[in-house]
C-alpha atoms as a PDB file:
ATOM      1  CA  UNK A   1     -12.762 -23.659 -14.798  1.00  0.00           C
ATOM      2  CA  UNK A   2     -12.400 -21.537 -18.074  1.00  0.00           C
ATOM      3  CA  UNK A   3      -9.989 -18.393 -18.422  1.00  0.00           C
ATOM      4  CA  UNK A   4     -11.414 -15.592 -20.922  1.00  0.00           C
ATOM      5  CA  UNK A   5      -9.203 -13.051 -22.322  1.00  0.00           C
ATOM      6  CA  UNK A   6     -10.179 -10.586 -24.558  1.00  0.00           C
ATOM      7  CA  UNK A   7      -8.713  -8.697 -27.465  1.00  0.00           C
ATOM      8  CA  UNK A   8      -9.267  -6.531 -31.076  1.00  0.00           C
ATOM      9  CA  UNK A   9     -11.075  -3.491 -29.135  1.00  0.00           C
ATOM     10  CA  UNK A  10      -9.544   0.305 -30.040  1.00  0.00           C
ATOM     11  CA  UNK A  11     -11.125   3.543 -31.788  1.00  0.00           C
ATOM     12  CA  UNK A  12     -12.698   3.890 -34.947  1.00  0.00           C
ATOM     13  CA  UNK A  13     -15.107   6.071 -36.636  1.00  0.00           C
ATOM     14  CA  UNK A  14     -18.379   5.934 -36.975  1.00  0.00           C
ATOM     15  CA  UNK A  15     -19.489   3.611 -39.687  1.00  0.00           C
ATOM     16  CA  UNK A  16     -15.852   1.658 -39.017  1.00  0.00           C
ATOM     17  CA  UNK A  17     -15.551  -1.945 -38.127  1.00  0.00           C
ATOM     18  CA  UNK A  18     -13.808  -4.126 -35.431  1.00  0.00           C
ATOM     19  CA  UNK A  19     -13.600  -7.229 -35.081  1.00  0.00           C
ATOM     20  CA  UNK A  20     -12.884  -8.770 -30.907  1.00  0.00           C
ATOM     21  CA  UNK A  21     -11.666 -12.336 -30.192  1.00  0.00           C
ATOM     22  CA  UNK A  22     -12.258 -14.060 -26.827  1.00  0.00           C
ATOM     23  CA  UNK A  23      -9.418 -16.776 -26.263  1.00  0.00           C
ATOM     24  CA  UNK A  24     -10.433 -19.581 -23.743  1.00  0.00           C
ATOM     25  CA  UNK A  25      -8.334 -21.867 -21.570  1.00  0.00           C
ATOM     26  CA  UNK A  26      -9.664 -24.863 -19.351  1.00  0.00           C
ATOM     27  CA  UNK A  27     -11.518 -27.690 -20.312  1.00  0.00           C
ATOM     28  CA  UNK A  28     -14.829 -27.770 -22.031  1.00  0.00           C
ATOM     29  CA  UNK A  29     -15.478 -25.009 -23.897  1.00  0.00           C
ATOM     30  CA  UNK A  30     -17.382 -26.449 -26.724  1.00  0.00           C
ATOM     31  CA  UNK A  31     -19.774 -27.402 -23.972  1.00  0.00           C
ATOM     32  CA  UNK A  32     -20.572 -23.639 -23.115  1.00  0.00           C
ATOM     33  CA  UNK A  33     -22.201 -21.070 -24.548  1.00  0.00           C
ATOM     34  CA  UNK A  34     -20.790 -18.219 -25.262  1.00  0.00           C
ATOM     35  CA  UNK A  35     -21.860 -14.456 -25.182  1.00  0.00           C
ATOM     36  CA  UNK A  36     -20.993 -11.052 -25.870  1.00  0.00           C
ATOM     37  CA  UNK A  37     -21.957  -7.978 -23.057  1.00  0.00           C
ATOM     38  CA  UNK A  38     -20.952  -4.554 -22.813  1.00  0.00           C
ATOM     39  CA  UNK A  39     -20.772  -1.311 -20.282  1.00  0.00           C
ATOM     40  CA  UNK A  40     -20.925   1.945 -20.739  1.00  0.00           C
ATOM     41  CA  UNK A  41     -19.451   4.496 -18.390  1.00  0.00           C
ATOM     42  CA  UNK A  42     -22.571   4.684 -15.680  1.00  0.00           C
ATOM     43  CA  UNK A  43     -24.657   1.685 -17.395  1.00  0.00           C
ATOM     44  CA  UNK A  44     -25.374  -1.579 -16.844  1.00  0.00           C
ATOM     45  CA  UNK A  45     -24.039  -4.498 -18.386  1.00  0.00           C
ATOM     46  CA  UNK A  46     -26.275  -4.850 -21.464  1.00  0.00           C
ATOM     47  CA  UNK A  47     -26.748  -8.200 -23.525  1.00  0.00           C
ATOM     48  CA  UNK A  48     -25.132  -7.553 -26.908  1.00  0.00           C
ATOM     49  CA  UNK A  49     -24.496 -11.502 -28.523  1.00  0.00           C
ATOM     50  CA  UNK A  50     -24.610 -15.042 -27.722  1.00  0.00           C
ATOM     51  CA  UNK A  51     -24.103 -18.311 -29.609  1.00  0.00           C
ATOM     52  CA  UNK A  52     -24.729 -21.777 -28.159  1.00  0.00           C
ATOM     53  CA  UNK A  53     -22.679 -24.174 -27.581  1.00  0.00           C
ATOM     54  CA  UNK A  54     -23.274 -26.333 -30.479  1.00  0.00           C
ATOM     55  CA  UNK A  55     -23.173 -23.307 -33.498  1.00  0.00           C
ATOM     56  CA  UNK A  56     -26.621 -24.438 -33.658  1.00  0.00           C
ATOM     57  CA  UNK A  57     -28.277 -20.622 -32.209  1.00  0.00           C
ATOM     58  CA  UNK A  58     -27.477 -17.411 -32.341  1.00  0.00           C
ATOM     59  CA  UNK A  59     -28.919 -14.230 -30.118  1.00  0.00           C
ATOM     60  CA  UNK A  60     -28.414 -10.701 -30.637  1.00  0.00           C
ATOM     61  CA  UNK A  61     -29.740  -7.531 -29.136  1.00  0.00           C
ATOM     62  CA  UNK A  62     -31.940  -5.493 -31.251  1.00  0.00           C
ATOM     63  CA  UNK A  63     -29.279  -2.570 -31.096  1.00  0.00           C
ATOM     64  CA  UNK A  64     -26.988  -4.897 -32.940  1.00  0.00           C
ATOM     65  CA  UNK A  65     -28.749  -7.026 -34.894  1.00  0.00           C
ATOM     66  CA  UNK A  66     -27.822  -6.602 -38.740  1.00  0.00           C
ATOM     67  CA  UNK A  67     -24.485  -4.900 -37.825  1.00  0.00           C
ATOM     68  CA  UNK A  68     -22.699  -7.583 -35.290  1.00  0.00           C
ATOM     69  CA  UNK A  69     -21.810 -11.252 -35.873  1.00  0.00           C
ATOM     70  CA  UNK A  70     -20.923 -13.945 -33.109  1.00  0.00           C
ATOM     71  CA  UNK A  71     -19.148 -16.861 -34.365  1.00  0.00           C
ATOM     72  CA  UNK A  72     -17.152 -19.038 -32.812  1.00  0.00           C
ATOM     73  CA  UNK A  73     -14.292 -21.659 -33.310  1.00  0.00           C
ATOM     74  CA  UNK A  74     -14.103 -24.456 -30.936  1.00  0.00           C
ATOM     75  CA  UNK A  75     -11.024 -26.031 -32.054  1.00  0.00           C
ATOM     76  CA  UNK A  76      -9.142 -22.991 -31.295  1.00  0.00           C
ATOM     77  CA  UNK A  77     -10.997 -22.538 -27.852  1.00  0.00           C
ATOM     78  CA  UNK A  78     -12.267 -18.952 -29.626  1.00  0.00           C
ATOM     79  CA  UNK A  79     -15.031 -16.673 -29.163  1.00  0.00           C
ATOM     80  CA  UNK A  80     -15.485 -13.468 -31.743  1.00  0.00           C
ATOM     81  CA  UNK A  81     -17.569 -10.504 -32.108  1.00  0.00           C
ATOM     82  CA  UNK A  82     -17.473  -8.732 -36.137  1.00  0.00           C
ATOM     83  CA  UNK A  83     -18.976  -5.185 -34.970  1.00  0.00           C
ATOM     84  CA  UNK A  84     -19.719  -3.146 -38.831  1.00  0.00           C
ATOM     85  CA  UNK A  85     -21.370   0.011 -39.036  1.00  0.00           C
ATOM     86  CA  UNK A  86     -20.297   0.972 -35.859  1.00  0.00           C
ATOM     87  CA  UNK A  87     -22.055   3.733 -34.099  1.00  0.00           C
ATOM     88  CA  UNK A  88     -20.896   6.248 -31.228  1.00  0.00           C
ATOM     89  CA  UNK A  89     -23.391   4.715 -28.596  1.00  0.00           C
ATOM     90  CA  UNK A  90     -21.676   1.105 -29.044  1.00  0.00           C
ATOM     91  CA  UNK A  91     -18.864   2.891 -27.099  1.00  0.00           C
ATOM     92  CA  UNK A  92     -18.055   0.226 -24.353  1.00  0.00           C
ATOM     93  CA  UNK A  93     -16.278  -1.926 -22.707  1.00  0.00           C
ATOM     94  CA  UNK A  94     -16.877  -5.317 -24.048  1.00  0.00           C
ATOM     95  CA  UNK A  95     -16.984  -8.610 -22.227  1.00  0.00           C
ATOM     96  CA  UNK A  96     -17.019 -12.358 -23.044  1.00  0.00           C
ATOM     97  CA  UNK A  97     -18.896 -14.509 -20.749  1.00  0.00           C
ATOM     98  CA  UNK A  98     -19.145 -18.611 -20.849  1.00  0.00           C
ATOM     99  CA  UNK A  99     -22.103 -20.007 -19.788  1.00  0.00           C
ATOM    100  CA  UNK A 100     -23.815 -23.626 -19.508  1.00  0.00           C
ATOM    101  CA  UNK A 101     -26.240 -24.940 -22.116  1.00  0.00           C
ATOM    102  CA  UNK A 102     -29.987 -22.662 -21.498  1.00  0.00           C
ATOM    103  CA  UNK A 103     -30.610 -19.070 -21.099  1.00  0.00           C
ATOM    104  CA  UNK A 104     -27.981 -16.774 -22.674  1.00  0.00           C
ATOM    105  CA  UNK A 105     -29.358 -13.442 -22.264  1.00  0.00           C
ATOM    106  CA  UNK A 106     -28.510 -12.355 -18.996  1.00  0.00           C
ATOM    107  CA  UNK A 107     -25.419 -11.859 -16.994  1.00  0.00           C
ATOM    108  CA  UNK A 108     -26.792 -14.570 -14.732  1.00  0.00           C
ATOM    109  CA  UNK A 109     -26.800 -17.373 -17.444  1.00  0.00           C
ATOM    110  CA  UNK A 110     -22.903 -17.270 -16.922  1.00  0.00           C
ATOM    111  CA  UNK A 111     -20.357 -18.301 -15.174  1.00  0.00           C
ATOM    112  CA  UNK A 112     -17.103 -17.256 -16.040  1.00  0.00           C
ATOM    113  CA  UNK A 113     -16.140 -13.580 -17.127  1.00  0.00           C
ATOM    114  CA  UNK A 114     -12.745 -12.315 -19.091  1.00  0.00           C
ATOM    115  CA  UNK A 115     -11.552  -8.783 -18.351  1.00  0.00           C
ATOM    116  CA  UNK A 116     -13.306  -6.674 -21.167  1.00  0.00           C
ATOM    117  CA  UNK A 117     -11.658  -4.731 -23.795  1.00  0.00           C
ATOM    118  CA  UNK A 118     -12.608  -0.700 -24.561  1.00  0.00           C
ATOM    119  CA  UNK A 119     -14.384  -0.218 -28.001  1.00  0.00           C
ATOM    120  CA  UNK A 120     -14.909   3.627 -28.500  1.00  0.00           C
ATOM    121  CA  UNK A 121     -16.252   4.822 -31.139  1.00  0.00           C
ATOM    122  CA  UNK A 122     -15.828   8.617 -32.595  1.00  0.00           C
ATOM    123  CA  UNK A 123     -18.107  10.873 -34.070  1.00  0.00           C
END
């Protein structure tokens, strides 16, 4: 069983930066990967960032890619998500997910979901 709670969303202006952590509890977490969704009001829950398990990969959507950065830190059990050159349409609510070693680009691929936190992002 893992616990995922997420933090570091808010509002900033276009072109701004954020930065969100995902803290994990539970056993195991170096053994899953990890990834990034979001949601925006009457969307579906889009892909946005994963990295595996081992550092080793990392996945990004082609909305994001060049502008967000997944790392993680497995001694501290965290997950984070450095979001520059932020745009209006990454307005969301952002979600970590852990997942077992494979496929990381679907909400399927995981298991175990935190409780998002709202990213908006003004004009």
């Amino acid at each position: 069983q893992v616990q995922l709670v997420e933090s570091g969303g808010g509002l900033v202006q276009a072109g701004g930066s954020l930065r969100l952590s995902c803290a994990a509890s539970g056993r195991s977490f170096s053994t899953y990967n990890m990834g990034w969704f979001r949601q925006a009001p009457g969307k579906e829950r889009e892909f946005v960032a994963a990295i595996s398990w081992n550092i080793g990969s990392r996945y990004y959507a082609d909305s994001v890619s060049g502008r967000f950065t997944i790392s993680r830190d497995n001694a501290r059990k965290t997950v984070y998500l450095q979001m520059n050159s932020l745009k209006p349409e990454d307005t969301a609510v952002y979600y970590c997910a852990a997942g077992p070693a494979g496929a990381v680009a679907s909400a399927n691929d995981y298991d175990y979901w935190g409780q998002g936190t709202q990213v908006t992002v003004s004009s």
